[in-house]
Protein backbone atom coordinates (compact mmCIF):
# COMPACT_ATOMS: atom_id res chain seq x y z
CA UNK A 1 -46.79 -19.95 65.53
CA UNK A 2 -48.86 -18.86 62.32
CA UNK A 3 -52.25 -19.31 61.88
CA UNK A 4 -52.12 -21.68 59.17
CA UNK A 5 -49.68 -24.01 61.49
CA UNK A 6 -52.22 -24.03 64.61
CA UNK A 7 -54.80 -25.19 62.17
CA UNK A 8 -52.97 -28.00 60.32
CA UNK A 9 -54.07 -31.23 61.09
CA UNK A 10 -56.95 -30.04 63.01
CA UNK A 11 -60.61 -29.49 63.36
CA UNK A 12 -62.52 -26.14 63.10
CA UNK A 13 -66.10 -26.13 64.81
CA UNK A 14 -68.57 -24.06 62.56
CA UNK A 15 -70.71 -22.37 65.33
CA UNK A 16 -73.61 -21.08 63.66
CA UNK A 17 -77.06 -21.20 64.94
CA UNK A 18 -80.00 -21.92 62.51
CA UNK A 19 -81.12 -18.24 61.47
CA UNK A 20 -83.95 -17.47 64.09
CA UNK A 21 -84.05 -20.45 65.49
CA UNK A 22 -83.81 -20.36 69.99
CA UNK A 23 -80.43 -20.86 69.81
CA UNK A 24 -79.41 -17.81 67.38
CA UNK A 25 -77.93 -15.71 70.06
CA UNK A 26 -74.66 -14.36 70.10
CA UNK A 27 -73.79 -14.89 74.04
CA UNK A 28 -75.10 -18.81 73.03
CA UNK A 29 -72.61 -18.69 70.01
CA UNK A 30 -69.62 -17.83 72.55
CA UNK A 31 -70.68 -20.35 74.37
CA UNK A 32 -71.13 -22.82 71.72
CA UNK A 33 -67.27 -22.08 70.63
CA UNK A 34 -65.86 -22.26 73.85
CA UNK A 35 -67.48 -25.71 74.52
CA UNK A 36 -65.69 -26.46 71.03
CA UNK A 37 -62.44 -25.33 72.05
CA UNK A 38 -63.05 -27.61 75.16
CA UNK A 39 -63.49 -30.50 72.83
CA UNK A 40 -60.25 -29.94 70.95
CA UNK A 41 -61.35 -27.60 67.91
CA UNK A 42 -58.09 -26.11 66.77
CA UNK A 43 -60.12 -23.35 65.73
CA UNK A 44 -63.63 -21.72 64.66
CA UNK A 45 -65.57 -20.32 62.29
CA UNK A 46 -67.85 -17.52 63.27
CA UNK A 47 -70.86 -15.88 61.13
CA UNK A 48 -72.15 -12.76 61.74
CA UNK A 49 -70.23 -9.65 63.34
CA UNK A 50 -72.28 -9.62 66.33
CA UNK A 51 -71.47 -13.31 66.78
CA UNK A 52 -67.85 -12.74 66.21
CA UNK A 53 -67.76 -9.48 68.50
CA UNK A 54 -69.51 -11.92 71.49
CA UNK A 55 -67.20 -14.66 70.62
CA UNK A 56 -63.65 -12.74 70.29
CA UNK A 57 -62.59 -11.36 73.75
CA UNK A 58 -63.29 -15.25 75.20
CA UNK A 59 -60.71 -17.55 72.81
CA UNK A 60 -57.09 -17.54 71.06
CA UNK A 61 -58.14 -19.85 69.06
CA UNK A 62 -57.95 -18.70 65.46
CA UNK A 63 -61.11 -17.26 64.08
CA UNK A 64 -62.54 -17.84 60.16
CA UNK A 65 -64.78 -14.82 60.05
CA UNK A 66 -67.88 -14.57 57.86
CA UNK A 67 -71.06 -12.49 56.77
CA UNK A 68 -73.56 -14.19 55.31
CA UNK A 69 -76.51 -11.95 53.30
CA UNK A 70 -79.62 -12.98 51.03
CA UNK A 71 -79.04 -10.43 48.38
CA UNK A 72 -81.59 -10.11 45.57
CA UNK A 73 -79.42 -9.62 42.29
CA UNK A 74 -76.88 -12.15 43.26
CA UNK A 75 -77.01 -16.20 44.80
CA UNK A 76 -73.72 -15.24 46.63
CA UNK A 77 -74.40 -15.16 50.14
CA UNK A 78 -70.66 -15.11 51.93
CA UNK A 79 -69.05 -11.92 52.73
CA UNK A 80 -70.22 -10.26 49.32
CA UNK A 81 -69.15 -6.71 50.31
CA UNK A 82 -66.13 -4.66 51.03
CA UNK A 83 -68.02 -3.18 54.11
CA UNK A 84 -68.06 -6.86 55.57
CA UNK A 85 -64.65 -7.45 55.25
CA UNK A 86 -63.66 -4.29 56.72
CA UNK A 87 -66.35 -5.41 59.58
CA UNK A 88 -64.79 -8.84 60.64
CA UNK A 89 -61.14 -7.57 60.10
CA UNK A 90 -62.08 -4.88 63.00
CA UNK A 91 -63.65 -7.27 64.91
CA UNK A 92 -60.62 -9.54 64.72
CA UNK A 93 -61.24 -12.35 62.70
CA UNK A 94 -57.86 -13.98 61.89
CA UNK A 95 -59.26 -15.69 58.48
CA UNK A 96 -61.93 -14.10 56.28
CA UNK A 97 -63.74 -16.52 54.38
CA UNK A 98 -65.76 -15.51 50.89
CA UNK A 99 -68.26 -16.99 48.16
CA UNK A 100 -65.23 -18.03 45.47
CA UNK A 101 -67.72 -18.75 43.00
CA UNK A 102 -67.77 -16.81 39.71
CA UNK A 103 -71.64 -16.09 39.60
CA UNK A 104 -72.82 -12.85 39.08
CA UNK A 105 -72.17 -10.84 42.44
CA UNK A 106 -72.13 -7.60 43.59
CA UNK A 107 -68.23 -7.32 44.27
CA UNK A 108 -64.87 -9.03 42.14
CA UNK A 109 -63.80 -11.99 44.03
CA UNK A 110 -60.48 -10.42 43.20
CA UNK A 111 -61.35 -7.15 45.24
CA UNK A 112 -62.63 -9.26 48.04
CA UNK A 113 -59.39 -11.02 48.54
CA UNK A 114 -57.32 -7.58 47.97
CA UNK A 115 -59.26 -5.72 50.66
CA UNK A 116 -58.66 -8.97 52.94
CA UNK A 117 -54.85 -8.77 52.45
CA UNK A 118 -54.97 -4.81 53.12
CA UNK A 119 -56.75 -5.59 56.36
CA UNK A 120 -53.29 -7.85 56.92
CA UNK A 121 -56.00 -11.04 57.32
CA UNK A 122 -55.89 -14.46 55.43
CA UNK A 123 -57.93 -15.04 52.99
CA UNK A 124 -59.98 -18.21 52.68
CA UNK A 125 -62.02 -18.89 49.35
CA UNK A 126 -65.03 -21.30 50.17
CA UNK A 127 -65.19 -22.78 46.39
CA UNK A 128 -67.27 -25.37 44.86
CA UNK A 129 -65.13 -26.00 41.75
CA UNK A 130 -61.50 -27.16 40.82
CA UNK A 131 -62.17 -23.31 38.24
CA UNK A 132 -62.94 -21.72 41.28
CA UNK A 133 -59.92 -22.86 43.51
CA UNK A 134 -57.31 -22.02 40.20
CA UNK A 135 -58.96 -18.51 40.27
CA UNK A 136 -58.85 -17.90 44.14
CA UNK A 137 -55.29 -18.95 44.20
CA UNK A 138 -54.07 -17.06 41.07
CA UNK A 139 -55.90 -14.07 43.04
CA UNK A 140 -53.87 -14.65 46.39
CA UNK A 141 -56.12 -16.81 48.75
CA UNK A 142 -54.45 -18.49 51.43
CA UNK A 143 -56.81 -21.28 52.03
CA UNK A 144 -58.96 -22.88 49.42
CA UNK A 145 -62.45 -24.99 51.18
CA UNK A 146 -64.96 -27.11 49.43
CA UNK A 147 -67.51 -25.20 51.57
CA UNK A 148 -69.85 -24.64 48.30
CA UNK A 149 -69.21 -28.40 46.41
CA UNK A 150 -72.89 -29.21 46.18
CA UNK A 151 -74.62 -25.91 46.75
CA UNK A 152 -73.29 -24.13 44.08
CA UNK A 153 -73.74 -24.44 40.57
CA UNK A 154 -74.79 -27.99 40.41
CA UNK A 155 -76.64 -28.75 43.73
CA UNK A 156 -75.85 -32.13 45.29
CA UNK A 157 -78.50 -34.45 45.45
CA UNK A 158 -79.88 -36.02 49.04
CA UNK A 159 -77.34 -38.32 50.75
CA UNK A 160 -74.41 -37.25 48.76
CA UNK A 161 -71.07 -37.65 50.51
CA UNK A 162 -68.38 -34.98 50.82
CA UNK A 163 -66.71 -34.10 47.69
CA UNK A 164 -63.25 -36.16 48.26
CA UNK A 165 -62.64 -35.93 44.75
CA UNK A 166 -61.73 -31.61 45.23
CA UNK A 167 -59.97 -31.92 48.04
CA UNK A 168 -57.57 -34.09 46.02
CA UNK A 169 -57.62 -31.81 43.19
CA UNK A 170 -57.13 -28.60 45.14
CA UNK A 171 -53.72 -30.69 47.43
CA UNK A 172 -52.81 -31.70 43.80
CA UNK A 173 -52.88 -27.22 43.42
CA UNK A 174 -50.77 -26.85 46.40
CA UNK A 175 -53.12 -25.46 48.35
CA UNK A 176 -53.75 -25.15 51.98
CA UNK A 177 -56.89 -27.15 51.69
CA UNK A 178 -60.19 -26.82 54.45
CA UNK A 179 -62.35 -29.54 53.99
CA UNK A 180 -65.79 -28.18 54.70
CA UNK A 181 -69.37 -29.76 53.52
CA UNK A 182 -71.57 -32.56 54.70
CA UNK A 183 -68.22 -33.68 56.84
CA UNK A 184 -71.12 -34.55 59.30
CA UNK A 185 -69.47 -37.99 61.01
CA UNK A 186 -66.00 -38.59 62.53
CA UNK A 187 -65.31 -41.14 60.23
CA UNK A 188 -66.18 -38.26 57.41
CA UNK A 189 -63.94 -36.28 58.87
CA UNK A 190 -61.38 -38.86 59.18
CA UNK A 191 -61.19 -39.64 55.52
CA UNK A 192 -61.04 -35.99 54.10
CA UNK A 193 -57.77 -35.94 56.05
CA UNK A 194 -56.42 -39.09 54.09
CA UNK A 195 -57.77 -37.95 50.99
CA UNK A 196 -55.41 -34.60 51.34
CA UNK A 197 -56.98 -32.28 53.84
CA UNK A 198 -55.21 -30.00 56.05
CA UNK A 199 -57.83 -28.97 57.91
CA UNK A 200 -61.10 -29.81 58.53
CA UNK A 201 -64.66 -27.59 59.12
CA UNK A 202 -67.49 -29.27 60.82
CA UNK A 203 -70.83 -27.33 61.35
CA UNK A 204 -74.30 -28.67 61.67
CA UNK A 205 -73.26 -31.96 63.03
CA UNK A 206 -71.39 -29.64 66.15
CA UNK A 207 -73.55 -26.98 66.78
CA UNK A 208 -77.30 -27.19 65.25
CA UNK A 209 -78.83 -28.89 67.77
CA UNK A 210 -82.49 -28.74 65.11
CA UNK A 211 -80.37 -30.60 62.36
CA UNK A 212 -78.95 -33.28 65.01
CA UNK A 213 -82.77 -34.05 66.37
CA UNK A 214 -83.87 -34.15 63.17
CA UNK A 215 -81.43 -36.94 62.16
CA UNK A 216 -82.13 -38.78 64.77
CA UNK A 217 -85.67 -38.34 64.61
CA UNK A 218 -85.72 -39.58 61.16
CA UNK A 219 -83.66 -42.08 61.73
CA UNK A 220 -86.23 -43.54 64.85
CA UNK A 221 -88.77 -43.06 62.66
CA UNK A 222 -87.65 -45.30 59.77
CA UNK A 223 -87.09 -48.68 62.58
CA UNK A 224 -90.58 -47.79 63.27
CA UNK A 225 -91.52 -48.46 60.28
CA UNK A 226 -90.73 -51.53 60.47
């Protein structure tokens, strides 16, 4: 069975600790991934190579691997460098994921993706634009995500929905499409798949346990209010 055909029609559980936060740990990530595969992920998505090395040895699940860095020329933060790709291939990520964006960045998206295919891994461009996907497919991605709708370029604004709209136009690109960003209730989920979808990436509303309180807390606070 190929990757791509264990992840169809399924869910992949983001498990990524706020940065810093008591829960940013890599033994807690494992766990948090293996209480995901319990739940029925189909597979995961893992930041961090310490993460991924902690998480790796435990699952068969396929793995989307990433490296995200605050770099100080560029607003690209996922798996800018060559080094990090040749990290998470060693570690055994089965998917490396990257920033698909064209903004200035240290690194050709194009080289990214070629050094991902040398490592013999998939290639998975987190995009934010219907330019973007066209680009990362003409370069040889295998997977185009909506990861970076909203947070690139133009930056949603609070309480905006997922970006149905892309995943349409990247199924319309016959693309493998992973629906990824604010997918943050079942029913959320649900619809991305109707709208084209053939996989879908859920993060905070899974595994940050701050963001999850701090719904809810809002959420209390506002019938208090009256």
């Amino acid at each position: 069975m190929t990757v791509l055909t264990q992840l169809r029609q399924g869910l992949v559980a983001s498990c990524q600790p706020v940065d810093d936060g008591p829960m940013d740990d890599p033994l807690i990530t494992a766990a948090m991934a293996l209480a995901a595969e319990a739940g029925g992920a189909n597979g995961l998505r893992i930041e961090g190579l310490d993460n991924l090395e902690a998480t790796r040895p435990l699952t068969k699940l396929p793995i989307i691997g990433i490296v995200k860095r605050d770099l100080a020329d560029s607003e690209v933060r996922i798996t800018p460098f060559l080094e990090d790709v040749a990290g998470l291939a060693d570690l055994g990520a089965d998917i490396i994921a990257y920033d698909a964006t064209q903004r200035p960045r240290p690194v050709p998206t194009a080289d990214i993706v070629a050094a991902i295919k040398a490592a013999g891994k998939l290639a998975m461009a987190d995009a934010a634009t219907l330019a973007d996907g066209e680009q990362a497919l003409a370069e040889g991605a295998d997977i185009l995500g909506t990861t970076l709708s909203g947070y690139a370029y133009d930056i949603a604004p609070a309480g905006a929905g997922p970006d149905y709209p892309l995943i349409r136009a990247y199924k319309d690109l016959g693309a493998f499409v992973m629906a990824e960003g604010r997918l943050n209730t079942p029913e959320r989920a649900e619809e991305a798949m109707r709208q084209g979808a053939d996989c879908v990436t859920v993060g905070s509303a899974i595994t940050r346990v701050e963001h999850i309180t701090g719904w809810f807390a809002a959420a209390v606070a506002r019938g208090a209010d009256g």
